[in-house]
N, C-alpha and C. Protein backbone atom coordinates (compact mmCIF):
# COMPACT_ATOMS: atom_id res chain seq x y z
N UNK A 1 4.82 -13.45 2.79
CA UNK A 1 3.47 -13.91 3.06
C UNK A 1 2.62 -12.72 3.45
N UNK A 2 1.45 -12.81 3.12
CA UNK A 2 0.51 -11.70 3.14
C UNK A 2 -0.68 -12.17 4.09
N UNK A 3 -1.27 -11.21 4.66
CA UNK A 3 -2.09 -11.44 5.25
C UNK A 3 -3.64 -12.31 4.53
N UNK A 4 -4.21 -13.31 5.63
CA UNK A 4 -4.98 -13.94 4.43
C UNK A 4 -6.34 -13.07 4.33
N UNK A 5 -7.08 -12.71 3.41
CA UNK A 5 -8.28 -12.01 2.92
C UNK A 5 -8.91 -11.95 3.74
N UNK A 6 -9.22 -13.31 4.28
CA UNK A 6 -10.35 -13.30 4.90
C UNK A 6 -10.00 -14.76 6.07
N UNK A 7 -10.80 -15.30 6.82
CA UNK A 7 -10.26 -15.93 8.34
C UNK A 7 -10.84 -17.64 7.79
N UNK A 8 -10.21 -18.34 7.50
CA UNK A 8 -10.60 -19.49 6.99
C UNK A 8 -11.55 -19.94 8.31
N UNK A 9 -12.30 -19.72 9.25
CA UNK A 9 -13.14 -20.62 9.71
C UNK A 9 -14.41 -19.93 9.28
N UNK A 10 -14.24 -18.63 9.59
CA UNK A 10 -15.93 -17.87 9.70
C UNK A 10 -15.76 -16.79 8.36
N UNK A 11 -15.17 -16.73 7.91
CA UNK A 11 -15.10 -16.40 6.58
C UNK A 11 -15.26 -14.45 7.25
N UNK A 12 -14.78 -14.10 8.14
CA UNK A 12 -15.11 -12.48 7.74
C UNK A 12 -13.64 -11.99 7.22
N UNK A 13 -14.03 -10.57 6.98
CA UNK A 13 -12.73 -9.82 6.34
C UNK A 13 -11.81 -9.93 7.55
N UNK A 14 -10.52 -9.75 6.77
CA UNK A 14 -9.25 -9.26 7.84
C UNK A 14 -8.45 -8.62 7.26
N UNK A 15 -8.21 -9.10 6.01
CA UNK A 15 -6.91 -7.96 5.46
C UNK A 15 -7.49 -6.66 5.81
N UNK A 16 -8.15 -5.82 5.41
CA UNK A 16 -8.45 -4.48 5.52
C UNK A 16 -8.45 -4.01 7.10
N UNK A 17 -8.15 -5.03 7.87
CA UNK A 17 -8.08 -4.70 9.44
C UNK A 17 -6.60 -4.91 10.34
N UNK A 18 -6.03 -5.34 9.33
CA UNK A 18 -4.67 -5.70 9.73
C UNK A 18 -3.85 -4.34 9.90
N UNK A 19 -3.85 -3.88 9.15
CA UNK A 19 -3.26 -2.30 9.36
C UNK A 19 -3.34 -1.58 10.18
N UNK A 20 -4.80 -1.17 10.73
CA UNK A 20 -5.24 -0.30 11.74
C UNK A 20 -4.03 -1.37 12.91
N UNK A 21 -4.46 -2.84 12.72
CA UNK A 21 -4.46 -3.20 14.12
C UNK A 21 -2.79 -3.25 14.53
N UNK A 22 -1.93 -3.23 14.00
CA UNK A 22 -0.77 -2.57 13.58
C UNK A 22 -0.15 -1.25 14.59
N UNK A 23 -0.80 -0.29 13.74
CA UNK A 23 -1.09 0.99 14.55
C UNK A 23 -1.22 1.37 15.62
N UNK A 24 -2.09 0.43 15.90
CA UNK A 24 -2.49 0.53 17.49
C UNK A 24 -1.31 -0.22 18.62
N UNK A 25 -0.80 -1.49 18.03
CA UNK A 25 -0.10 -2.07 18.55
C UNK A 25 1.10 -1.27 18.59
N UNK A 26 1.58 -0.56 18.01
CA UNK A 26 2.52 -0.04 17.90
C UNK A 26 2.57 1.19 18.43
N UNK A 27 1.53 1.90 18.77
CA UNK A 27 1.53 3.26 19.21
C UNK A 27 2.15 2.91 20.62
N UNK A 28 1.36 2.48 21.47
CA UNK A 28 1.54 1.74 22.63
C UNK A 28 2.23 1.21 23.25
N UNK A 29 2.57 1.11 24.41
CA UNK A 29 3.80 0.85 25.10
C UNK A 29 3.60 -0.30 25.70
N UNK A 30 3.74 -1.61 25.34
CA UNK A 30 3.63 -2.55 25.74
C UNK A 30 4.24 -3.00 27.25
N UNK A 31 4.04 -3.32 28.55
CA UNK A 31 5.18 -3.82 29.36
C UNK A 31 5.22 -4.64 30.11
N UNK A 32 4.01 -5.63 29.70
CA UNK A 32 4.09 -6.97 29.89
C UNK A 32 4.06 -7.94 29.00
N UNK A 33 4.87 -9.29 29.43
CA UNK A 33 5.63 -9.64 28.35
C UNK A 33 5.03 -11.43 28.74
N UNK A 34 4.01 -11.69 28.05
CA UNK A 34 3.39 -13.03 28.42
C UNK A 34 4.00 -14.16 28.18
N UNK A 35 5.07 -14.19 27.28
CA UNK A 35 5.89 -15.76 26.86
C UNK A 35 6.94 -15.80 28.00
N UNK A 36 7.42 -14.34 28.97
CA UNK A 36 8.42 -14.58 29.61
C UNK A 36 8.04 -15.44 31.19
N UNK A 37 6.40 -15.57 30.86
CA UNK A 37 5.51 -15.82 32.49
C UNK A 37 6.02 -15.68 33.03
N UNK A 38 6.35 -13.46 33.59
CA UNK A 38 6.57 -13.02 34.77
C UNK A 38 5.36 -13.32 35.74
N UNK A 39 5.49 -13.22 37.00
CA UNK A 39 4.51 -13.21 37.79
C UNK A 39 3.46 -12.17 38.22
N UNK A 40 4.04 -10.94 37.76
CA UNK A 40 3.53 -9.71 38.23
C UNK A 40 2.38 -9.01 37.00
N UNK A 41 2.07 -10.30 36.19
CA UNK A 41 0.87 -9.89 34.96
C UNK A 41 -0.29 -9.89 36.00
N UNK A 42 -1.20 -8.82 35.76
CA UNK A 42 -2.47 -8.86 36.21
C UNK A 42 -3.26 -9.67 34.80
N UNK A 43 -4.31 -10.48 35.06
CA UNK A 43 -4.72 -11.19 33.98
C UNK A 43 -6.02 -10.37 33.95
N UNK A 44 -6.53 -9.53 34.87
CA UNK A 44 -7.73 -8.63 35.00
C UNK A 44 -7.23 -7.26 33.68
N UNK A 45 -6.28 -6.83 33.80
CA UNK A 45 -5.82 -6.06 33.24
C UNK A 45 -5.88 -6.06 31.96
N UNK A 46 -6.35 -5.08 30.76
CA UNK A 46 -6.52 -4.84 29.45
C UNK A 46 -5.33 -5.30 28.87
N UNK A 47 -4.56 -6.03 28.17
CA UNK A 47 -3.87 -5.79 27.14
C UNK A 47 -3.70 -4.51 26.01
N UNK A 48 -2.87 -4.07 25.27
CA UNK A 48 -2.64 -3.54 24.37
C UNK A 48 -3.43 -4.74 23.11
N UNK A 49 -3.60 -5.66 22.47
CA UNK A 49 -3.39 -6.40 21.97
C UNK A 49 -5.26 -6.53 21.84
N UNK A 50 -5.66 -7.11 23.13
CA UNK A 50 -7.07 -6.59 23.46
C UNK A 50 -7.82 -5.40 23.33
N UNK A 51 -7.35 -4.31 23.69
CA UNK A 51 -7.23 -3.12 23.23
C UNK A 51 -7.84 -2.37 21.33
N UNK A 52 -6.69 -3.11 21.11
CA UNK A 52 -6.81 -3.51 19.29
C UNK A 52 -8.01 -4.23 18.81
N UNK A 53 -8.46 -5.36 18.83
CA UNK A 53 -8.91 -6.40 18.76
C UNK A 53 -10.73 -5.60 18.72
N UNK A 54 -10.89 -4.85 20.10
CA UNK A 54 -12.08 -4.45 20.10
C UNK A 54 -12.15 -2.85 19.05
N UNK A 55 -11.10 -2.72 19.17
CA UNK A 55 -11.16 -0.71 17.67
C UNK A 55 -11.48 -1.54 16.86
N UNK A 56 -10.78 -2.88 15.86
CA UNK A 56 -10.88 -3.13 15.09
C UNK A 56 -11.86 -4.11 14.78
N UNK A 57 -12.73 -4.72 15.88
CA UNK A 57 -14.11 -5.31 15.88
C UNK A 57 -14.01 -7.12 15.29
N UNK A 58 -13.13 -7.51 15.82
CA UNK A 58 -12.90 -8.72 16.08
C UNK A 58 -12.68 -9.65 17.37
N UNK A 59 -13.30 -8.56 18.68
CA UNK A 59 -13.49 -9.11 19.62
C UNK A 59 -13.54 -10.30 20.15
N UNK A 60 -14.59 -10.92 19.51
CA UNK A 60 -15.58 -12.02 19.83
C UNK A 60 -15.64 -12.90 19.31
N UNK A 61 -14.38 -13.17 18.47
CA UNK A 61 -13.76 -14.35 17.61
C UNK A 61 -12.44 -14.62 17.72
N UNK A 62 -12.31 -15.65 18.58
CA UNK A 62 -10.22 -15.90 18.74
C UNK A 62 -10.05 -16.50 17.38
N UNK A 63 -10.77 -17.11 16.68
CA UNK A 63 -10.59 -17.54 15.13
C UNK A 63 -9.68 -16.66 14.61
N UNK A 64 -10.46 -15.53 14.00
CA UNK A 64 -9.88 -14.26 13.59
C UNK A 64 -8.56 -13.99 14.23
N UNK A 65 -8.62 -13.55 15.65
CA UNK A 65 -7.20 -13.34 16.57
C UNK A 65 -6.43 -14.43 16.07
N UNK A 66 -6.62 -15.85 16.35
CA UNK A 66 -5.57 -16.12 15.46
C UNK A 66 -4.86 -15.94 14.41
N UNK A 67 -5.50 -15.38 13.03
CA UNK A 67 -5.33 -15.10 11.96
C UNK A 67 -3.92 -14.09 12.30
N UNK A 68 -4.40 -12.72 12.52
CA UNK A 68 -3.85 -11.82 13.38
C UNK A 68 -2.42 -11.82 13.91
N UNK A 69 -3.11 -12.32 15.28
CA UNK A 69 -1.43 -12.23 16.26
C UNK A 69 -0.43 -13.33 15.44
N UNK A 70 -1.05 -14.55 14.90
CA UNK A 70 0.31 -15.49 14.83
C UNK A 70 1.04 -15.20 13.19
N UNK A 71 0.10 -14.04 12.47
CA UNK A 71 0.76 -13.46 11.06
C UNK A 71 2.46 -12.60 11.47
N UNK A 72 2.99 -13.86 10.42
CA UNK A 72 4.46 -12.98 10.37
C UNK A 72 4.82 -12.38 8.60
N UNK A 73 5.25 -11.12 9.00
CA UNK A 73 5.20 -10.33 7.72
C UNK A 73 6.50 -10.71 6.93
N UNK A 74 6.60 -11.61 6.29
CA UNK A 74 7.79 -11.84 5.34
C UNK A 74 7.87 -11.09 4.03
N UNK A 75 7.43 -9.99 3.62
CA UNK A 75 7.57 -9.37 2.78
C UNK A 75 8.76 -8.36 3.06
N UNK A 76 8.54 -7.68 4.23
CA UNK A 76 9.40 -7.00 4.48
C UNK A 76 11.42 -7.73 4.79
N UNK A 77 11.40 -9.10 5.50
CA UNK A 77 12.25 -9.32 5.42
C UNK A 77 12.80 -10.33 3.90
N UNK A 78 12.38 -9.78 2.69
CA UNK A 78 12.83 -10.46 1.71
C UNK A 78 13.01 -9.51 0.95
């Protein structure tokens, strides 16, 4: 499965942003871990993830972020 073109609610691009946002996620040292709801997350605190989101100028749309964070790359595992 490939990333979709574009964000089925508001119609902007995403494939061409998926990559960078990648990059970024990955450079980065992630070390909080939100599905494990430790207690010691500051929720004031930037994300890595957030971080991304604003380089790659999809801020201001969780639409889009959805698109995004919940894409799983099955190309690679096939």
């Amino acid at each position: 499965m490939i990333i979709p073109v574009r964000c089925f609610t508001c119609n902007r691009v995403l494939a061409s942003k998926y990559e960078k946002y990648l990059e970024i996620v990955n450079t980065e040292k992630d070390t909080e871990n939100i599905i494990t709801g430790a207690a010691n997350i500051d929720p004031k605190k930037e994300t890595v993830q957030q971080k991304a989101f604003k380089a790659i100028g999809i801020n201001d749309r969780y639409c889009c972020k959805r698109h995004v964070i919940t894409h799983i790359d099955l190309v690679t595992k096939i």
